[in-house]
C-alpha atoms as a PDB file:
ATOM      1  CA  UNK A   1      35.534  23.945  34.395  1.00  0.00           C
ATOM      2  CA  UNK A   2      34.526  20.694  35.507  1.00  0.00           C
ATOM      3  CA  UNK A   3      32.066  18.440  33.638  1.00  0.00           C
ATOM      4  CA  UNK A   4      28.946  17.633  35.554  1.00  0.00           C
ATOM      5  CA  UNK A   5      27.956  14.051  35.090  1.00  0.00           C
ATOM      6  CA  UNK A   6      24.543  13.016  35.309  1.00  0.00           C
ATOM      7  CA  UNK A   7      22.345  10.034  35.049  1.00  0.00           C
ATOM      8  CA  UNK A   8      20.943   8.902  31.343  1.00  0.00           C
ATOM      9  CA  UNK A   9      19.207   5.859  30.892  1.00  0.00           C
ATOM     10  CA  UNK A  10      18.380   4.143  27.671  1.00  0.00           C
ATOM     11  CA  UNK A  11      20.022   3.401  24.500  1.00  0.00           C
ATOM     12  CA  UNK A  12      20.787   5.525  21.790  1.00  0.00           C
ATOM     13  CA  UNK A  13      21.572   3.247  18.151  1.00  0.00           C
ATOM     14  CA  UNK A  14      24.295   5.528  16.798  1.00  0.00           C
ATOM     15  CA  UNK A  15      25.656   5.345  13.123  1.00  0.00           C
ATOM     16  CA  UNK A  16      29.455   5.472  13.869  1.00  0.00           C
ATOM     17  CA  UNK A  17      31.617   6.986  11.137  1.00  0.00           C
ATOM     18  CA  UNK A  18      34.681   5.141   9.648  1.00  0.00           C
ATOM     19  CA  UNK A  19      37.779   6.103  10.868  1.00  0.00           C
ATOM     20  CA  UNK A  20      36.940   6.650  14.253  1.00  0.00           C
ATOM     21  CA  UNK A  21      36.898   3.513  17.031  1.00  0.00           C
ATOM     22  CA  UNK A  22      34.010   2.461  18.790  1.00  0.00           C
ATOM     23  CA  UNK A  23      35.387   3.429  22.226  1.00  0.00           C
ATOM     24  CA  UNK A  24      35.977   7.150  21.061  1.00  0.00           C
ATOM     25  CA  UNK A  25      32.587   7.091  19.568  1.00  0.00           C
ATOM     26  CA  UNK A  26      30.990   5.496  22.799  1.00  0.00           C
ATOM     27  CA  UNK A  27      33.040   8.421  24.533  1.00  0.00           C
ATOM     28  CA  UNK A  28      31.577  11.141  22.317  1.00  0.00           C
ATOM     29  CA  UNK A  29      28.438  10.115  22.818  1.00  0.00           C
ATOM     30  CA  UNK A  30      28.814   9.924  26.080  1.00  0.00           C
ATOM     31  CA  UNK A  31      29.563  13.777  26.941  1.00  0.00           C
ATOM     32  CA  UNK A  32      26.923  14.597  24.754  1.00  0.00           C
ATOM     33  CA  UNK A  33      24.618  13.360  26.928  1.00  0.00           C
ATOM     34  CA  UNK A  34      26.701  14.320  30.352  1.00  0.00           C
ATOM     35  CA  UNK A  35      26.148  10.634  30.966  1.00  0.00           C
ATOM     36  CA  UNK A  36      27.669   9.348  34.067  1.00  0.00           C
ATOM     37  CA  UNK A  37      28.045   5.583  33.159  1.00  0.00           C
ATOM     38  CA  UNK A  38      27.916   4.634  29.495  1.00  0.00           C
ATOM     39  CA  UNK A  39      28.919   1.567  27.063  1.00  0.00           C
ATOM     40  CA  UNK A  40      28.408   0.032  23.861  1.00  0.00           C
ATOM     41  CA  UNK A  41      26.861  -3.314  22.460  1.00  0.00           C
ATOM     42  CA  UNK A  42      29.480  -4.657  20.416  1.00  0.00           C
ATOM     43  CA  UNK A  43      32.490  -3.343  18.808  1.00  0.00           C
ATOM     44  CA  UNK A  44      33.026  -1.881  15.180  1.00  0.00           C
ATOM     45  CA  UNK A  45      36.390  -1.913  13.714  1.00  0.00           C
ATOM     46  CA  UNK A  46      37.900   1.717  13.131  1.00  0.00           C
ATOM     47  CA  UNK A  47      37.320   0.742   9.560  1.00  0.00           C
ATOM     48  CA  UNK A  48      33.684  -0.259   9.933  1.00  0.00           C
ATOM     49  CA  UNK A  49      31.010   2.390   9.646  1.00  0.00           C
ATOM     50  CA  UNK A  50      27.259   2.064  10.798  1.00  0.00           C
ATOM     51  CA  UNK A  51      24.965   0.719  13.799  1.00  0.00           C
ATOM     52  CA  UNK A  52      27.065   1.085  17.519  1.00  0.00           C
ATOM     53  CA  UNK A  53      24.371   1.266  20.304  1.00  0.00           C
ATOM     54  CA  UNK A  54      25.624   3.399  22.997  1.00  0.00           C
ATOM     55  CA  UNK A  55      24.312   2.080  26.515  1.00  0.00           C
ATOM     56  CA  UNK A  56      23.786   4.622  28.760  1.00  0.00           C
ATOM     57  CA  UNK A  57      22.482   4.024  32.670  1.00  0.00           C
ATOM     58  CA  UNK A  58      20.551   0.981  33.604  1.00  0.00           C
ATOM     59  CA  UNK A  59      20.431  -0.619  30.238  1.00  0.00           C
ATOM     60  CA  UNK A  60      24.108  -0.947  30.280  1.00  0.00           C
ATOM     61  CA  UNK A  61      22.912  -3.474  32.280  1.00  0.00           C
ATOM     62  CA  UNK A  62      21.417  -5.864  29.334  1.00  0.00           C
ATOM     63  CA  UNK A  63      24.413  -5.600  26.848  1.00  0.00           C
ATOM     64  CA  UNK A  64      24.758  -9.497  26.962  1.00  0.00           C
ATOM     65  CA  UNK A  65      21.941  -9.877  25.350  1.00  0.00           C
ATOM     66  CA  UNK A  66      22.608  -7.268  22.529  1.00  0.00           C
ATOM     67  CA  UNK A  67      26.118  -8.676  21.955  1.00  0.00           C
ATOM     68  CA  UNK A  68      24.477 -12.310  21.909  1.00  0.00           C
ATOM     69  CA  UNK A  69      22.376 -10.973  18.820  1.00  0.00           C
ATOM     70  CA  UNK A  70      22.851 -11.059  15.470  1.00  0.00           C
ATOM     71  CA  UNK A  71      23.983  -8.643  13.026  1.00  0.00           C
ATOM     72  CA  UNK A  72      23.986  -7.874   9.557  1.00  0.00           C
ATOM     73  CA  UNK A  73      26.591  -5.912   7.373  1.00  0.00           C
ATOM     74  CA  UNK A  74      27.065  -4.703   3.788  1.00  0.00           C
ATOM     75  CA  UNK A  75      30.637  -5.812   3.426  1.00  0.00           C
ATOM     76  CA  UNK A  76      32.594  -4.790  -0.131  1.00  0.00           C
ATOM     77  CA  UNK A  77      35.139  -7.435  -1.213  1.00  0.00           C
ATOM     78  CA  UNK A  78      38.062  -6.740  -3.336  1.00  0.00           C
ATOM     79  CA  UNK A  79      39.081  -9.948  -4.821  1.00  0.00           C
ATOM     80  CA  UNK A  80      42.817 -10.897  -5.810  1.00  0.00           C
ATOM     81  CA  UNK A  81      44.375  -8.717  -2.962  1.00  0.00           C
ATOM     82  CA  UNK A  82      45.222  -9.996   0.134  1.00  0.00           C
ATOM     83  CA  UNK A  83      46.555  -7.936   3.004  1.00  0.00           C
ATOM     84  CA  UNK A  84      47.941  -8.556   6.344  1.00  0.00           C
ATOM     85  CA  UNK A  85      45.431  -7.303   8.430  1.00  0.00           C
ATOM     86  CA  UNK A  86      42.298  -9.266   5.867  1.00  0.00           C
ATOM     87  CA  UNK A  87      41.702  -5.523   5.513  1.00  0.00           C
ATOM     88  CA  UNK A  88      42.097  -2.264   3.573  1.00  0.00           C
ATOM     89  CA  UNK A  89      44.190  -1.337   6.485  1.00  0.00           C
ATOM     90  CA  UNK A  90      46.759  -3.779   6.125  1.00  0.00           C
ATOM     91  CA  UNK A  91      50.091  -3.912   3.976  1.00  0.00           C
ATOM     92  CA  UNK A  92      49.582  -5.633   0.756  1.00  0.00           C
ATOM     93  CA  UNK A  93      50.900  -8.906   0.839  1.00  0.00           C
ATOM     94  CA  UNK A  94      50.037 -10.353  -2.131  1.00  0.00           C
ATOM     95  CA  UNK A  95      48.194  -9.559  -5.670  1.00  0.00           C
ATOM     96  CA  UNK A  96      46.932 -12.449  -7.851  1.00  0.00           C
ATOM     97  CA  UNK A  97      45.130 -11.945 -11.118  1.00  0.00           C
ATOM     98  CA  UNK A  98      40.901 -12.380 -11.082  1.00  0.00           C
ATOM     99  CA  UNK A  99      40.065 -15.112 -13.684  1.00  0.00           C
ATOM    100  CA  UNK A 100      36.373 -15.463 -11.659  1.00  0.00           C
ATOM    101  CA  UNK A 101      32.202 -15.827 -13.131  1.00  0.00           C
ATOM    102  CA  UNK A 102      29.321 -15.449 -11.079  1.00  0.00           C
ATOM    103  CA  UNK A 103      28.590 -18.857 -11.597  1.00  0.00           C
ATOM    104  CA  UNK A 104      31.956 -19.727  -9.318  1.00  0.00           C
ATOM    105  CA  UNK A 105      31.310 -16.567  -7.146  1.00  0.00           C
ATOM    106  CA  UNK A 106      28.126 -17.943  -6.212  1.00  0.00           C
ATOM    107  CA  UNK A 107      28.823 -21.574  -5.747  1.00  0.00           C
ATOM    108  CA  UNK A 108      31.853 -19.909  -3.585  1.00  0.00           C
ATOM    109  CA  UNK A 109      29.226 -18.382  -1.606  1.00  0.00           C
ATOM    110  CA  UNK A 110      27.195 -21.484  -0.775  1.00  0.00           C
ATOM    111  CA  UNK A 111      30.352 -23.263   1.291  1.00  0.00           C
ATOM    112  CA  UNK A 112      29.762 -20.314   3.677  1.00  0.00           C
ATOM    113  CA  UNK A 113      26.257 -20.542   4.393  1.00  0.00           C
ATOM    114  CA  UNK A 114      24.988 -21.715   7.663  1.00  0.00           C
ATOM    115  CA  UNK A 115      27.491 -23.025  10.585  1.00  0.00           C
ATOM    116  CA  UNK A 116      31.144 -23.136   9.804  1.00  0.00           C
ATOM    117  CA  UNK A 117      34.610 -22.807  11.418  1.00  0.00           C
ATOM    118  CA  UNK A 118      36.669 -19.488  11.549  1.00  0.00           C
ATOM    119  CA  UNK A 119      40.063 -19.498  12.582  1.00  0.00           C
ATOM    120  CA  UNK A 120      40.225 -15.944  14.188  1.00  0.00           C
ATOM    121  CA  UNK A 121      42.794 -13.276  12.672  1.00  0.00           C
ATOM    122  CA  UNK A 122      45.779 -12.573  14.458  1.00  0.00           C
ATOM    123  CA  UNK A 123      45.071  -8.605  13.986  1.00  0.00           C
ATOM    124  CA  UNK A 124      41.893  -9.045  16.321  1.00  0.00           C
ATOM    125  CA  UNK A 125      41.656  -8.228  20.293  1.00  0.00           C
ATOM    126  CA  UNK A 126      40.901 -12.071  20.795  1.00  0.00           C
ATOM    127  CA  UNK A 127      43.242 -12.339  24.108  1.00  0.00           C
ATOM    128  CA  UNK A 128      45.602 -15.157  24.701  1.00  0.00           C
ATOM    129  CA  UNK A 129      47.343 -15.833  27.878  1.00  0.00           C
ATOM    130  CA  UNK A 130      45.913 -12.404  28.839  1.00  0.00           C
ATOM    131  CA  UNK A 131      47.369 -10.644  25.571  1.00  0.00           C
ATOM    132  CA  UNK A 132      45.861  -9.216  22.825  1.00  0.00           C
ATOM    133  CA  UNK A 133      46.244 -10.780  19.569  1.00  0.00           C
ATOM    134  CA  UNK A 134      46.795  -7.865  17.314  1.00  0.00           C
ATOM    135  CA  UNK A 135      49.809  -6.713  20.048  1.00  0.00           C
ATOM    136  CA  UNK A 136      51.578 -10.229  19.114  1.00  0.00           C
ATOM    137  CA  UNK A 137      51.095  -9.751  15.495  1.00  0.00           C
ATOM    138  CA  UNK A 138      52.302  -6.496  15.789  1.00  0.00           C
ATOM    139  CA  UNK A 139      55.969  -7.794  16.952  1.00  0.00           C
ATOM    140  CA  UNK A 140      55.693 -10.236  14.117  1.00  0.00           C
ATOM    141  CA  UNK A 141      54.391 -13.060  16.040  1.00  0.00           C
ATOM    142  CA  UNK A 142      52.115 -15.384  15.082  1.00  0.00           C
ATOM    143  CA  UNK A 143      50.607 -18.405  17.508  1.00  0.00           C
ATOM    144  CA  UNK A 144      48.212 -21.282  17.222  1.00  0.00           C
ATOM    145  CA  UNK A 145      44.825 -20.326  17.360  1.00  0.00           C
ATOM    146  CA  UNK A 146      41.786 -22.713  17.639  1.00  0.00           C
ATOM    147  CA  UNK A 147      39.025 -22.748  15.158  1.00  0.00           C
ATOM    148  CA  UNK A 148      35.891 -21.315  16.396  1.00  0.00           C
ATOM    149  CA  UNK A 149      32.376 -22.154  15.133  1.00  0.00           C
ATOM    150  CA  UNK A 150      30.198 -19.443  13.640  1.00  0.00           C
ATOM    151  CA  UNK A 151      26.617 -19.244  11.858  1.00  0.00           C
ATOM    152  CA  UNK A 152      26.345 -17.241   8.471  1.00  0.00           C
ATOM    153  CA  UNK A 153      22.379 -16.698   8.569  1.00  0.00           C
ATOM    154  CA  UNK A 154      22.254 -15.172   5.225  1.00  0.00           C
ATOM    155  CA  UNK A 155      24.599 -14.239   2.879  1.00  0.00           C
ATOM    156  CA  UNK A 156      23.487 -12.647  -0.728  1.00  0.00           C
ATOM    157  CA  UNK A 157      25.891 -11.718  -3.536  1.00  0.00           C
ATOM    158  CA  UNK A 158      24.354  -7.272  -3.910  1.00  0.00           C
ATOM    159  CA  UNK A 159      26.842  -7.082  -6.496  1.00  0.00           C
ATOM    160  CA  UNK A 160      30.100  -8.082  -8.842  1.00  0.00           C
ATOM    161  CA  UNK A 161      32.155  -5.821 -10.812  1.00  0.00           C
ATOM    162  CA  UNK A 162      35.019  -8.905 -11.877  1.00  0.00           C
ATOM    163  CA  UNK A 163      36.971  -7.659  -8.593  1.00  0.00           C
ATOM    164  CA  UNK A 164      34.676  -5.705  -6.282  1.00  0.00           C
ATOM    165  CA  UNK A 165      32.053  -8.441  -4.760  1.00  0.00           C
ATOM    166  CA  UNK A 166      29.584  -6.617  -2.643  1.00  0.00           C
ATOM    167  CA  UNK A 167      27.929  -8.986   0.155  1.00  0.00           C
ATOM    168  CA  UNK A 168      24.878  -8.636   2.771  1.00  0.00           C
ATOM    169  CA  UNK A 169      25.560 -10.597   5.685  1.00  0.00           C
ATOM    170  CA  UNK A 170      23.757 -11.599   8.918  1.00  0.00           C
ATOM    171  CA  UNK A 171      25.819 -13.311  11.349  1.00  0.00           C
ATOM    172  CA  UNK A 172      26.331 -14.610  14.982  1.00  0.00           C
ATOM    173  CA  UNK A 173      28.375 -13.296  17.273  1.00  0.00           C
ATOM    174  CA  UNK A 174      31.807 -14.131  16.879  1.00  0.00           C
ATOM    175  CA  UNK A 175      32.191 -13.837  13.288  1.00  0.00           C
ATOM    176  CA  UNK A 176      34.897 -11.795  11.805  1.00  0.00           C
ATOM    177  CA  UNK A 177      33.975 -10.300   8.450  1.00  0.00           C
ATOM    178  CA  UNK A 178      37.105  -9.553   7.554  1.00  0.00           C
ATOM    179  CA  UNK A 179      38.030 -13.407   7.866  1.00  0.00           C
ATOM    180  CA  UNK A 180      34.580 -14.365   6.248  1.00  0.00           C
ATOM    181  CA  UNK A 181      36.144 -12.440   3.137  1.00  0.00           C
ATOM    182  CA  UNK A 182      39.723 -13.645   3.052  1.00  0.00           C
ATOM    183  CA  UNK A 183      38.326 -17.080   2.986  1.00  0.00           C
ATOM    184  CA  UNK A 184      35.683 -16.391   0.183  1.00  0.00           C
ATOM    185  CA  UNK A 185      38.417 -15.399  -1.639  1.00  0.00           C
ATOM    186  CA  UNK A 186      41.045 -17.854  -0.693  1.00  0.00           C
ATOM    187  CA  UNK A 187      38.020 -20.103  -2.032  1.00  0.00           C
ATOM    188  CA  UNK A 188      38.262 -18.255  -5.498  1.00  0.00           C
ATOM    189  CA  UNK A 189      41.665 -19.058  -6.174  1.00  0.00           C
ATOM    190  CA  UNK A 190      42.628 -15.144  -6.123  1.00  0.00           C
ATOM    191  CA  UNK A 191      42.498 -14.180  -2.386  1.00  0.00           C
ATOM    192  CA  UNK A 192      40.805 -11.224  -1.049  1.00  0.00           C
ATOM    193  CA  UNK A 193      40.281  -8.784   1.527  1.00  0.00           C
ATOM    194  CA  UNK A 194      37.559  -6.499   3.034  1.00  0.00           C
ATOM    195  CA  UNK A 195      37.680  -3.453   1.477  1.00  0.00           C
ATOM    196  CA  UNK A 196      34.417  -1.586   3.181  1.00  0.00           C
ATOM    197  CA  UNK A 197      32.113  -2.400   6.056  1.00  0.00           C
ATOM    198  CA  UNK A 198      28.951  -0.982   7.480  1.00  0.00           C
ATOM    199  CA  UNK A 199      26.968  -2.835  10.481  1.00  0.00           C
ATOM    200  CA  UNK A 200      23.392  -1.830   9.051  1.00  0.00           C
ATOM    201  CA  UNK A 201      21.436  -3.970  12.405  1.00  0.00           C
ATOM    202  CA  UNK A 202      22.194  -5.448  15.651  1.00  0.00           C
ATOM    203  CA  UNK A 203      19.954  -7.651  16.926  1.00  0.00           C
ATOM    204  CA  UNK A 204      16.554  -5.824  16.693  1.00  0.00           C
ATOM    205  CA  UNK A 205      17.763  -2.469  16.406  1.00  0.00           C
ATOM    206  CA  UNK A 206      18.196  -1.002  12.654  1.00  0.00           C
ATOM    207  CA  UNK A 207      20.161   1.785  10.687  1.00  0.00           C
ATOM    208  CA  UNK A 208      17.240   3.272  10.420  1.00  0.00           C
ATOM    209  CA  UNK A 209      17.241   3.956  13.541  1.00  0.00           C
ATOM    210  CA  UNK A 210      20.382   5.712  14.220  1.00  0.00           C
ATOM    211  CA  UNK A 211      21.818   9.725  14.447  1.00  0.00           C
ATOM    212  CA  UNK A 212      25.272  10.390  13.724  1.00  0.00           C
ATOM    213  CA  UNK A 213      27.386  11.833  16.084  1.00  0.00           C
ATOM    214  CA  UNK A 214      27.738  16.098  14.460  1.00  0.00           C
ATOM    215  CA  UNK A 215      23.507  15.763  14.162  1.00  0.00           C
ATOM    216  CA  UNK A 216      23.400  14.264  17.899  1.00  0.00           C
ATOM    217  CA  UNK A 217      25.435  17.311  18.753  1.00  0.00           C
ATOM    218  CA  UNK A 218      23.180  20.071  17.078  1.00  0.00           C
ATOM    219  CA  UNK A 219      19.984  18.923  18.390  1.00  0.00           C
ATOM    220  CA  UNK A 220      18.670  20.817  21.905  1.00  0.00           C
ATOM    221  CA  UNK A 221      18.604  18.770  25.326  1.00  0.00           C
ATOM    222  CA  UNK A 222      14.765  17.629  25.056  1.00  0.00           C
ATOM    223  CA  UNK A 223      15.358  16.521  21.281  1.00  0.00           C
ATOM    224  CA  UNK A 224      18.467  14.188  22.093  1.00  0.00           C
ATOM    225  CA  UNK A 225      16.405  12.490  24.474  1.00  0.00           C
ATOM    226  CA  UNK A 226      14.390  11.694  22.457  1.00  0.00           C
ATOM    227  CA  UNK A 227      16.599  10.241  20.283  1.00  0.00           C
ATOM    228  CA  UNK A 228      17.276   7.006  23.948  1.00  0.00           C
ATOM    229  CA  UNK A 229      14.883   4.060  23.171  1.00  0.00           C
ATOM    230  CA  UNK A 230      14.541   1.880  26.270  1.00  0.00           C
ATOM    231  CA  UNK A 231      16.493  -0.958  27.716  1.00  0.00           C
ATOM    232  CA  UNK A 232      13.947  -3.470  27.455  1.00  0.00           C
ATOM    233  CA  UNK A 233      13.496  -2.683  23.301  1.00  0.00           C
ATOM    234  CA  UNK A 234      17.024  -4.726  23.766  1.00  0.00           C
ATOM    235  CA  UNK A 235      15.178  -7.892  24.595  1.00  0.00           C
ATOM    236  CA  UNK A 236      12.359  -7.722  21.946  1.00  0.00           C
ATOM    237  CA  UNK A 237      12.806 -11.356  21.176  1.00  0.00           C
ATOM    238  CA  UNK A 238      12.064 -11.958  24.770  1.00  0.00           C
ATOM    239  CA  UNK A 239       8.496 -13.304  26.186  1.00  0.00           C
ATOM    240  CA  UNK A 240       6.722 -10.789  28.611  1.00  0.00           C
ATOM    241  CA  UNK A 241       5.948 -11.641  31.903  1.00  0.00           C
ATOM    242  CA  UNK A 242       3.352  -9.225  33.810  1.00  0.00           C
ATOM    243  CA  UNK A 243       3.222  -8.964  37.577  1.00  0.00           C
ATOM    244  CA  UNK A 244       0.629  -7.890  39.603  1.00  0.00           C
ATOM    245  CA  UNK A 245       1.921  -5.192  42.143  1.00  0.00           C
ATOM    246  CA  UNK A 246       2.412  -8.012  45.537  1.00  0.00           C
ATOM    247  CA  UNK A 247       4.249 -10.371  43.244  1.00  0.00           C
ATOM    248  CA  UNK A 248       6.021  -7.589  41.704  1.00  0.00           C
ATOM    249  CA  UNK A 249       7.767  -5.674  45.275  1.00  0.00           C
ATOM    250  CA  UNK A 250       9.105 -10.163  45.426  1.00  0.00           C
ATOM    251  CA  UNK A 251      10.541  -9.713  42.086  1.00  0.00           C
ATOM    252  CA  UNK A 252      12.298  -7.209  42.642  1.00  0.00           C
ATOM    253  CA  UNK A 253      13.766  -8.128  46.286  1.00  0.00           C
ATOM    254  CA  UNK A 254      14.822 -10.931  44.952  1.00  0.00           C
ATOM    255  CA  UNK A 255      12.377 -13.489  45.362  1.00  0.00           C
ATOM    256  CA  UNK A 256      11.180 -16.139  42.905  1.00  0.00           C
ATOM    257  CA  UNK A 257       7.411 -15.347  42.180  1.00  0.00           C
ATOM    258  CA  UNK A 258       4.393 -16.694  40.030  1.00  0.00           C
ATOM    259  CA  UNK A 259       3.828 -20.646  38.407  1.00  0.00           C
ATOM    260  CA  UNK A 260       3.539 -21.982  34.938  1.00  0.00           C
ATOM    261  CA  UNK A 261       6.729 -20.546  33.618  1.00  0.00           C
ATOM    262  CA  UNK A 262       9.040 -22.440  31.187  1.00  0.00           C
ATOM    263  CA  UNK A 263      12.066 -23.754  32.774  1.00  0.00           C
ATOM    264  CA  UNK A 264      14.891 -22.625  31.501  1.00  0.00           C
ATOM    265  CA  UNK A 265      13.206 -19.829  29.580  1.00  0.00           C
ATOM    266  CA  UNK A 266      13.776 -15.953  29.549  1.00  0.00           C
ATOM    267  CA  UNK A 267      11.228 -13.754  30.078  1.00  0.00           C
ATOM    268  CA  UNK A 268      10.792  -9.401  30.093  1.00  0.00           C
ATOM    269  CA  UNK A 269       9.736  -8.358  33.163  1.00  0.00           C
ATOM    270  CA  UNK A 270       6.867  -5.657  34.351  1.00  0.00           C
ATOM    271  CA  UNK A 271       4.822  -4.528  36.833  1.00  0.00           C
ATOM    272  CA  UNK A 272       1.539  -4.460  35.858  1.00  0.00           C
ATOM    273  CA  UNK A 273       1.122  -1.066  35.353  1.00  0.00           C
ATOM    274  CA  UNK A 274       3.804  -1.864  32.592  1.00  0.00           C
ATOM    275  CA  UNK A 275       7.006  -0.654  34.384  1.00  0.00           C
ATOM    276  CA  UNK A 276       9.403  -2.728  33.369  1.00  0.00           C
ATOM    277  CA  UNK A 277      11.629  -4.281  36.355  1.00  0.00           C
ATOM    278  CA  UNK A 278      14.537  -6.450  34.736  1.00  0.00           C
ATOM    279  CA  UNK A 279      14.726 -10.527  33.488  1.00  0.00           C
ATOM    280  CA  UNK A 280      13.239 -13.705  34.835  1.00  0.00           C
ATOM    281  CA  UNK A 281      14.052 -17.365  34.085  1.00  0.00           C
ATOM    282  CA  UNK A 282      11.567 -19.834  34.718  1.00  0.00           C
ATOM    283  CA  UNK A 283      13.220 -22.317  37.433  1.00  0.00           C
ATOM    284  CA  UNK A 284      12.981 -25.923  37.642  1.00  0.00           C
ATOM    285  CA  UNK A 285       9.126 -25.603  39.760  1.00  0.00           C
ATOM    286  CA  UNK A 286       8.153 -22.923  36.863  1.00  0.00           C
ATOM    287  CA  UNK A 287       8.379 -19.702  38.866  1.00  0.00           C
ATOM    288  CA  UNK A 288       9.918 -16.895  38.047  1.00  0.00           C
ATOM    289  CA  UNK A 289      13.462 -16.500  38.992  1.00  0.00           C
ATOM    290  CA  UNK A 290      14.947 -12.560  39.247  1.00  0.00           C
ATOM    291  CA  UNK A 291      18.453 -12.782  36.706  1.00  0.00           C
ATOM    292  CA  UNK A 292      18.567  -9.228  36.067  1.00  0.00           C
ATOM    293  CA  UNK A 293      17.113  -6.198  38.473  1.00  0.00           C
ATOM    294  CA  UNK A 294      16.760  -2.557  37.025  1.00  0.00           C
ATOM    295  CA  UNK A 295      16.982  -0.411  40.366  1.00  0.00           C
ATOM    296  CA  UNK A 296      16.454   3.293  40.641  1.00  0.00           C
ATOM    297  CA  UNK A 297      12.457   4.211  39.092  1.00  0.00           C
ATOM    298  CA  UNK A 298      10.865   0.834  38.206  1.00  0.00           C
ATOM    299  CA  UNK A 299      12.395  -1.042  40.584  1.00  0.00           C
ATOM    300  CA  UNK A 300      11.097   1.803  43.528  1.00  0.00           C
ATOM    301  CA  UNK A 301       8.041   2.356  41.943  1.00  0.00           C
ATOM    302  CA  UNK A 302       7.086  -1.185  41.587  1.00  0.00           C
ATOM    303  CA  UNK A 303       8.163  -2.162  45.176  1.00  0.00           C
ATOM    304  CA  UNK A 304       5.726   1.046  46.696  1.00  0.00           C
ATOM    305  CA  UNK A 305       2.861  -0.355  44.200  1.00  0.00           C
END
């Protein structure tokens, strides 16, 4: 029998399981909900457990913004191994003995704090001249890759066994944890790898927030929607911009609307009634330039105001 697709809206913060990959987690998901158009905001690694927001709808519509965020980890480091994939994943290429204090651990730890360079792993889907990375490295070819420039926001030493160092990390976008670890431990003396991961936040949304995937499946249809937050709680860090109902049917034809807004600056969206209808950017003259339109309810109710 055929599946009947319908449309969802919102976002749903899932805790993905390690072991599984984001895309058959986002796919899951996805016929849970009978969702006709669905995505996610920002790949895990099959290894990687924890926060994966599943897009569903209109707010697939905002993932830039949710990939442009932040986002923290608890990462476990096993010291004095080093694999070919940075990872538990990865063949064992090389074991070194741990002759490391917390004293070194920690002053270790300082070099990575703030903006540095990565040079990204050749077992990663970076793409170069149109091919993925890990499908070179998989023939046994390795090429030049250029440094790229990352922020470590916070990183705090949770724990240290002699060989297990356990880390929580808030990053930019861009950063490869696995790398982040090889390096710590290349800065040890004793190499290392990344033995564990789980993505505990991204960007505003937290862990504490997410359903796994078996109890998304037991709940009834009324409870899982409960479970969708809405697309704007993806641009919390956003200002608010409020429209009264003439300037809001301009918004969302198109049309720049309003005065005084920064130039340059982002703003959320709604009608006054507090529908939300998309993003703005102040414009050079400080109105209110349409960059991103919800359609469908907000955008028709707002426009009939």
């Amino acid at each position: 029998m055929a599946r009947t697709w319908r449309r969802v809206d919102g976002v749903l913060p899932l805790d993905k399981p390690a072991g599984m990959t984001s895309n058959a987690a986002l796919q899951a998901a996805r016929r849970i909900y009978n969702a006709e158009k669905a995505g996610h905001g920002g790949t895990l690694d099959p290894l990687a457990s924890g926060m994966l927001p599943i897009l569903f709808g209109q707010a697939t519509r905002f993932s830039a913004w949710l990939l442009d965020a932040d986002k923290t980890y608890l990462a476990s480091v096993q010291l004095g191994v080093t694999t070919q994939t940075a990872d538990a994943e990865g063949a064992v290429l090389e074991t070194r003995p741990v002759q490391v204090d917390l004293q070194r651990v920690d002053e270790a730890l300082a070099r990575f704090r703030g903006e540095i360079e990565q040079l990204p792993p050749m077992y990663s889907a970076l793409k170069i001249d149109g091919r993925p990375l890990y499908e070179l490295a998989r023939q046994g070819i390795s090429v030049e890759r250029t440094p790229r420039r990352v922020r470590i926001a916070r990183l705090d030493r949770l724990g240290f066994s002699g060989t297990r160092l356990e880390l929580h990390v808030t990053c930019s976008k861009g950063t490869y944890i696995r790398t982040l670890a090889e390096d710590i431990g290349g800065a040890l003396g004793c190499g290392a790898h990344l033995a564990g991961l789980r993505r505990i936040a991204a960007g505003k949304l937290d862990i504490g927030q997410a359903i796994a995937l078996d109890a998304l499946a037991s709940l009834d249809e009324r409870a899982r929607a409960g479970r969708l937050i809405s697309a704007d709680s993806l641009l919390a860090g956003l200002a608010e911009a409020r429209l009264d109902p003439a300037d809001s049917r301009k918004f969302c034809h198109g049309q720049c609307v309003g005065g005084g807004f920064g130039p340059g600056e982002s703003y959320r969206v709604y009608a006054d009634q507090g529908i939300f209808l998309g993003i703005g950017v102040g414009n050079e003259g400080g109105m209110l330039q349409p960059r991103r339109l919800v359609c469908g309810g907000g955008l028709e109710n707002a426009a009939t105001s």
